[in-house]
Protein backbone atom coordinates (compact mmCIF):
# COMPACT_ATOMS: atom_id res chain seq x y z
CA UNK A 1 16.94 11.02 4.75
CA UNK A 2 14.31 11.30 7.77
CA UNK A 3 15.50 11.13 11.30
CA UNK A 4 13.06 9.02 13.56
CA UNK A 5 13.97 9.46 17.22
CA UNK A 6 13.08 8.00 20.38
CA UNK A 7 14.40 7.97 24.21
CA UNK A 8 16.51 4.57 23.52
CA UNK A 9 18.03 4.81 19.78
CA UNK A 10 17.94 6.88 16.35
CA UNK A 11 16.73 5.65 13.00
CA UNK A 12 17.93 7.16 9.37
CA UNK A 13 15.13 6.34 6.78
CA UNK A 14 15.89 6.69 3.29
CA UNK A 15 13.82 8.34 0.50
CA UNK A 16 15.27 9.17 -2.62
CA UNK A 17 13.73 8.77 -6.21
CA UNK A 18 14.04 5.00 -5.73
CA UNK A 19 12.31 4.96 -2.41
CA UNK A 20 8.89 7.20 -1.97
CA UNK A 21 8.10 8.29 0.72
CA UNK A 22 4.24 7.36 1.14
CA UNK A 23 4.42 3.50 0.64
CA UNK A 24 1.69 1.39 -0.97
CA UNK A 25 0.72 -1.96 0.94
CA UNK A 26 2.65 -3.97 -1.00
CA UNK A 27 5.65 -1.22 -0.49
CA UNK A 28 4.81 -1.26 3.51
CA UNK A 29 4.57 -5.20 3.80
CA UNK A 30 7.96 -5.08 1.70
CA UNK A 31 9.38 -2.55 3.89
CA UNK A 32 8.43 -4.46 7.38
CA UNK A 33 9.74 -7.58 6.15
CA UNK A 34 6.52 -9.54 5.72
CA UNK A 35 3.92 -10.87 3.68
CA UNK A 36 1.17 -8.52 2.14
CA UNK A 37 -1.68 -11.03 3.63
CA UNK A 38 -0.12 -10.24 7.02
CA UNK A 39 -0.12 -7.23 6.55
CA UNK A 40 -3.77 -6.63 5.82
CA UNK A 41 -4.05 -9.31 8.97
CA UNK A 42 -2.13 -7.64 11.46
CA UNK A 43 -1.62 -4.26 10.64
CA UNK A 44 -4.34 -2.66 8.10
CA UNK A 45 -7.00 -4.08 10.77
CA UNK A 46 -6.04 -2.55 13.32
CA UNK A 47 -7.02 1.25 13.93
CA UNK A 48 -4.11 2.44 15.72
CA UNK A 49 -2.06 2.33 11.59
CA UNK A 50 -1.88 6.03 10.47
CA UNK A 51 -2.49 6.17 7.10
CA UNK A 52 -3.34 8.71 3.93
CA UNK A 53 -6.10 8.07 1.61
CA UNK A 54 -5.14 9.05 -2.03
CA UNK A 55 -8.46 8.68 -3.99
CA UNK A 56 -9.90 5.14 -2.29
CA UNK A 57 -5.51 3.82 -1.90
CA UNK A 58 -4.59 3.82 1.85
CA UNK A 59 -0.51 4.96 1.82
CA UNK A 60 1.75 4.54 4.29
CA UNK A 61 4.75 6.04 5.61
CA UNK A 62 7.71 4.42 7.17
CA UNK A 63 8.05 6.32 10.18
CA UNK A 64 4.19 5.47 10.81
CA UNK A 65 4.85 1.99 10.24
CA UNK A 66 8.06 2.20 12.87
CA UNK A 67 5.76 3.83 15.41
CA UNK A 68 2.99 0.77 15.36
CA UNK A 69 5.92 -1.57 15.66
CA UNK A 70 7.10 0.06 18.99
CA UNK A 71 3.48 0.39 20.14
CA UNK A 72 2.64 -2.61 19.62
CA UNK A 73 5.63 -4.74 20.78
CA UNK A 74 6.24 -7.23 23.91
């Protein structure tokens, strides 16, 4: 379980051996609730994703994902 805090609410993520905790983009898309083509659109494009490289694979991680959300909302 990873805590993700912030000033107006807490978030439990879980990882366990069904759920890894560096996400692929077709984990990530999954994950967000969206389609892997918007995705790439909205989210890979932009500069402001943290993100590992493993070999030439991009991976994700939830909390990282959570963050560009909040960022990046209205």
């Amino acid at each position: 379980m990873i805590k993700y805090e912030t000033d107006n609410y807490t978030i439990l993520i879980e990882c366990n051996e069904n759920s890894s905790y560096l996400l692929t983009r077709e984990e990530a898309s999954e994950f967000l609730g969206i389609d892997p083509k918007s995705f790439d659109k909205y989210f890979r494009s932009n500069t402001d994703l943290k993100f590992f490289l493993i070999g030439n694979q991009a991976r994700y991680t939830k909390v990282s994902l959570i963050e560009f959300v909040e960022r990046h909302s209205y």
